[in-house]
Protein backbone atom coordinates (compact mmCIF):
# COMPACT_ATOMS: atom_id res chain seq x y z
CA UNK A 1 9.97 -2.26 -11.01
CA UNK A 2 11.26 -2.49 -7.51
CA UNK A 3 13.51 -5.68 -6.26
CA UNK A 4 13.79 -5.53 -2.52
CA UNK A 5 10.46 -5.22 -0.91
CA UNK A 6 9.07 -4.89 2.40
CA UNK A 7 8.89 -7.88 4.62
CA UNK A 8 5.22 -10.11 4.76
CA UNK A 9 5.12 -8.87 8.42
CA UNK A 10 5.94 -5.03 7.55
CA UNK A 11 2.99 -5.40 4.98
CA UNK A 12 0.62 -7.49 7.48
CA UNK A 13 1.23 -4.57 10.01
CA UNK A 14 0.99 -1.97 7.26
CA UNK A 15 -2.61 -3.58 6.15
CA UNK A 16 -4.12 -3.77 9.28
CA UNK A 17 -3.05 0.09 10.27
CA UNK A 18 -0.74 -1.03 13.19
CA UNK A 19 2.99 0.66 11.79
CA UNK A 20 3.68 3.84 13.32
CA UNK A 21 2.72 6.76 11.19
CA UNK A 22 6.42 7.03 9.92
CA UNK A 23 6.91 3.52 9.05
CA UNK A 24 3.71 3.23 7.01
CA UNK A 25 4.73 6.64 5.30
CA UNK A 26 7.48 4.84 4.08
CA UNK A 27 6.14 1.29 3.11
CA UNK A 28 3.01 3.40 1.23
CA UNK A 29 5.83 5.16 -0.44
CA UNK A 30 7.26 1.92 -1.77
CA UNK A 31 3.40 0.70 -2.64
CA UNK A 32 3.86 3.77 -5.49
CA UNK A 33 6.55 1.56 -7.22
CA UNK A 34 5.37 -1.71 -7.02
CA UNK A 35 2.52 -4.06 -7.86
CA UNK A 36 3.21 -6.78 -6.46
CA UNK A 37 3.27 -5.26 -2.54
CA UNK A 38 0.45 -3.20 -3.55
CA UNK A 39 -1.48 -6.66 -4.74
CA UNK A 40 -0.59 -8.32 -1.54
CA UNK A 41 -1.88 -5.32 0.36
CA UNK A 42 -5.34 -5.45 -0.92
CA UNK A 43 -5.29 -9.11 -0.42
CA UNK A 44 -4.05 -8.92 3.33
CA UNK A 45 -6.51 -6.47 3.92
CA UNK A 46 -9.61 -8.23 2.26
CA UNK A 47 -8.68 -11.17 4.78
CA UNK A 48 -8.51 -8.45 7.12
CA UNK A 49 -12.52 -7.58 6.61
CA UNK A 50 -13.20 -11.05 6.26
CA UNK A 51 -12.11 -12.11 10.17
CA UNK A 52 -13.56 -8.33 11.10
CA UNK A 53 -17.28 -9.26 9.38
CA UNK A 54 -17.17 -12.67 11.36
CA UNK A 55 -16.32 -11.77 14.38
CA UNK A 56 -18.96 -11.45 16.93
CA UNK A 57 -20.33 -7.70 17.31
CA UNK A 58 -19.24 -5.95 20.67
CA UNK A 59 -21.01 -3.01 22.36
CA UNK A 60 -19.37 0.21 21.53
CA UNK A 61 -19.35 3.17 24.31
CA UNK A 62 -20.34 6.51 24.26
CA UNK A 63 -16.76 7.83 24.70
CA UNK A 64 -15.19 5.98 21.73
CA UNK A 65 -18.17 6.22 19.23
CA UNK A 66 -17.65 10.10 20.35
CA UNK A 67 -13.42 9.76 19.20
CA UNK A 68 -14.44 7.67 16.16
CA UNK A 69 -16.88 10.61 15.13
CA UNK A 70 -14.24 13.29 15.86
CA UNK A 71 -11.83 11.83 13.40
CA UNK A 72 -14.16 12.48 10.52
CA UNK A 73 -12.97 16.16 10.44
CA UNK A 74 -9.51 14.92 10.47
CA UNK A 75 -7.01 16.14 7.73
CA UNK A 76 -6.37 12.09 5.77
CA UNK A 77 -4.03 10.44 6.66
CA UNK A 78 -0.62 10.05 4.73
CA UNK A 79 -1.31 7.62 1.99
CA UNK A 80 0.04 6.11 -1.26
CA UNK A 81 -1.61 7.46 -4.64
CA UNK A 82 -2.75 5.59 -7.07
CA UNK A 83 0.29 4.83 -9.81
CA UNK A 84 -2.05 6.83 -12.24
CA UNK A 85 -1.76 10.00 -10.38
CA UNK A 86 2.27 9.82 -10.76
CA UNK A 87 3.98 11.65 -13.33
CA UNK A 88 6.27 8.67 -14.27
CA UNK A 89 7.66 5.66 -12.83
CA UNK A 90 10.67 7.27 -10.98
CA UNK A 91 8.17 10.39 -9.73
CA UNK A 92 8.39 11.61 -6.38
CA UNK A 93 5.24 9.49 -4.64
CA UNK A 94 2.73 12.13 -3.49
CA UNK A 95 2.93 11.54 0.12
CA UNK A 96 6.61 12.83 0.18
CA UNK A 97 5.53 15.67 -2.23
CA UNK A 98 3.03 17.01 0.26
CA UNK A 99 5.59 16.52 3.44
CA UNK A 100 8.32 18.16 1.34
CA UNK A 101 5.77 21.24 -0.07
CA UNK A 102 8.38 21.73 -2.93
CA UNK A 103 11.39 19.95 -4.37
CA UNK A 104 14.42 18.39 -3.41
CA UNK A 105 16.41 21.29 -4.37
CA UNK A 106 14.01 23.80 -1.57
CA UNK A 107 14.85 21.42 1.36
CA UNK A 108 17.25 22.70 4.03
CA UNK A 109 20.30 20.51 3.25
CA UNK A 110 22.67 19.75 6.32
CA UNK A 111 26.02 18.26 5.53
CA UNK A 112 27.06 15.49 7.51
CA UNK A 113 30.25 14.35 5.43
CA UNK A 114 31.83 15.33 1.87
CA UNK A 115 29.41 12.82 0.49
CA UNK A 116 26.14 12.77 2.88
CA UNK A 117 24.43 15.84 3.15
CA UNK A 118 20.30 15.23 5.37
CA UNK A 119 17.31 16.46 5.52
CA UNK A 120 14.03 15.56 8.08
CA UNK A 121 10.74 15.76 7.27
CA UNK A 122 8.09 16.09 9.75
CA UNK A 123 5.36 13.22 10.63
CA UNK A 124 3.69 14.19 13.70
CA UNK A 125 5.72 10.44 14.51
CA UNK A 126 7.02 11.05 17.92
CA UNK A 127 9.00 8.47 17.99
CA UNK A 128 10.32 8.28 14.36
CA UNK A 129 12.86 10.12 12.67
CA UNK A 130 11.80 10.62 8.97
CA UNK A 131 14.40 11.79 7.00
CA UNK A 132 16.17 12.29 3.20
CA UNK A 133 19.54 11.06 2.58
CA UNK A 134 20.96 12.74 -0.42
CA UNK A 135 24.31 11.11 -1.39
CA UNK A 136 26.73 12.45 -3.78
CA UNK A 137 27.40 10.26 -6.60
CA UNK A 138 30.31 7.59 -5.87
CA UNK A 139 30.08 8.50 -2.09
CA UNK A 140 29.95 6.31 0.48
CA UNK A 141 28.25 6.74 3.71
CA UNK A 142 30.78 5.45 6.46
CA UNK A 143 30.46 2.43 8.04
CA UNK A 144 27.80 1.88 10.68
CA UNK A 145 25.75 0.20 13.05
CA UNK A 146 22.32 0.88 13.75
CA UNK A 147 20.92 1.24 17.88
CA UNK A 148 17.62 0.62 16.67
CA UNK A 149 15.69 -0.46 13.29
CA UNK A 150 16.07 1.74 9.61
CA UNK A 151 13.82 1.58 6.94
CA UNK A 152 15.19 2.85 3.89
CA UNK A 153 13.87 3.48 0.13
CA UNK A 154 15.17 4.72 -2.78
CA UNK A 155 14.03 7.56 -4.39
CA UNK A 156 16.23 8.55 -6.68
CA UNK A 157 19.21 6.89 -8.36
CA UNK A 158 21.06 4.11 -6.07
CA UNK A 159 23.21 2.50 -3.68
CA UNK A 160 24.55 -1.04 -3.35
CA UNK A 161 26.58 -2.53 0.10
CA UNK A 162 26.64 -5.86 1.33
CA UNK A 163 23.38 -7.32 0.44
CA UNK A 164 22.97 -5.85 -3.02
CA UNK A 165 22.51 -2.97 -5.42
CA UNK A 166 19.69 -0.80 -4.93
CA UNK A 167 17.27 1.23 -7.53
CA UNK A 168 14.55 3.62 -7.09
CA UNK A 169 11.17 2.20 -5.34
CA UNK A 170 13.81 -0.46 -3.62
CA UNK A 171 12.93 -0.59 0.68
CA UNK A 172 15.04 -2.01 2.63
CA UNK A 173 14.79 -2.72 6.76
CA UNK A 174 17.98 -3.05 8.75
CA UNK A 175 17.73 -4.12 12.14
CA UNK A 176 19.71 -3.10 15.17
CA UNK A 177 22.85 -5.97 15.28
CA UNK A 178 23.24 -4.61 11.26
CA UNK A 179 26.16 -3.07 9.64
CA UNK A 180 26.72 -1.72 6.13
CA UNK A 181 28.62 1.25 4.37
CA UNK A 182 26.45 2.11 1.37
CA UNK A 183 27.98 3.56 -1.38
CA UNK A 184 25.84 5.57 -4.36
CA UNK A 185 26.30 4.36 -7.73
CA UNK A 186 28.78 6.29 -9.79
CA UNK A 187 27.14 7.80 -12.29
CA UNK A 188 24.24 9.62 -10.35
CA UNK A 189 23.25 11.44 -7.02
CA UNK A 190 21.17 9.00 -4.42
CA UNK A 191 18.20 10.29 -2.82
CA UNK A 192 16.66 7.93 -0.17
CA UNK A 193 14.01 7.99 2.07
CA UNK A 194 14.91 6.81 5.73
CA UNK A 195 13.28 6.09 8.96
CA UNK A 196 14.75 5.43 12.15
CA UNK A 197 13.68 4.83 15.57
CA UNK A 198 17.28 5.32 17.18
CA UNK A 199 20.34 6.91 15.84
CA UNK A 200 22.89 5.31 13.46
CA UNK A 201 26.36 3.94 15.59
CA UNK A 202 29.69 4.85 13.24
CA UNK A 203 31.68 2.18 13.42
CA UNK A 204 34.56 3.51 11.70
CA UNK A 205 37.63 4.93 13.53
CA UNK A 206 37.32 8.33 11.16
CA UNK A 207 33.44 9.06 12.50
CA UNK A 208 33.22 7.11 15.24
CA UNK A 209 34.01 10.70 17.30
CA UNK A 210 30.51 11.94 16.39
CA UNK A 211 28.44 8.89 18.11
CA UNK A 212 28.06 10.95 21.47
CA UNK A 213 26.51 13.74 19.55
CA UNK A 214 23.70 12.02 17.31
CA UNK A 215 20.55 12.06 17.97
CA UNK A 216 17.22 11.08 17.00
CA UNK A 217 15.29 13.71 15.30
CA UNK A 218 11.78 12.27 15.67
CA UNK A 219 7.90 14.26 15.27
């Protein structure tokens, strides 16, 4: 059962279909773990078609009943499955499954340090990068700042830094004036789910040389 959840607003947003594609794929990824932000979910959006059924009814145009009817034929959206669809507590959710199209152990690994090797998915997000962080066990992923916001989730074993230690189905959200060095727990690999809408800022003499040459990854 997950510790660290999403924030009320992340959910709010999530409910009502206003998160970017990328941040929702993450947050629906975290609804596969836990109850409790799935609960709140349903309840956020029943309010949600509550205020929609009283509102006052407003003409619709030609031009967007003609986009609403297009989407029909749409491929669904990503989505969280239902816990009973998951082969165990710690499984993969499904959404990640179909972005992945195979295992961990098919993606196309980049190493970054001795201990961080990355992988990106792709969203259609054009302005979200959406990508694995597999960390070798004990590692530590150097010190840093972010430029912009991170989601993060744990998919597989842990990390703890300054706030806490971390276990699978854990989400975390880091905004841009935060700093941390996350370190996997000893005895197994961390894989993590992260999304960014600006690059991460080493602060670290040893890394800080690469800052010039990140860059965001997003689509």
């Amino acid at each position: 059962m997950a510790t660290f959840h999403p924030q009320l607003e992340l959910l709010t947003e999530h409910a009502a279909g206003s998160l970017s594609v990328a941040q929702s794929a993450c947050v629906a990824a975290h609804l596969n773990y836990c109850a409790e932000c799935r609960h709140s979910v349903v309840q956020l959006q029943n309010i949600g078609t509550a205020l929609f059924e009283s509102a006052d009814p407003v003409p619709v145009g030609d031009v967007l009943l003609n986009r609403v009817l297009a989407r029909l034929d749409e491929e669904a959206p990503l989505h969280h499955s239902s816990p009973a669809d998951q082969a165990g507590s710690n499984a993969t959710p499904a959404l990640l499954q179909r972005l992945m199209q195979g295992d961990f152990s098919d993606l196309p690994w980049r190493k970054v340090t001795d201990a961080l090797r990355i992988t990106r998915l792709q969203t259609g997000d054009p302005n979200y990068e959406f990508a694995l962080y597999h960390i070798k066990a004990g590692g530590v992923i150097p010190d840093h700042g972010h430029r912009g916001s991170e989601m993060t989730l744990i998919l597989e074993g842990g990390f703890s830094d300054d706030r806490g230690t971390y276990h699978p189905g854990d989400f975390t959200y880091r905004r841009q004036e935060d700093e941390h060095a996350p370190q996997a727990l000893a005895d197994q690999d961390c894989i993590c789910l992260a999304v960014l809408d600006a690059p991460l800022r080493f602060t670290g003499w040893k890394y800080r040389w690469m800052n010039p040459f990140l860059r965001l990854h997003a689509g």
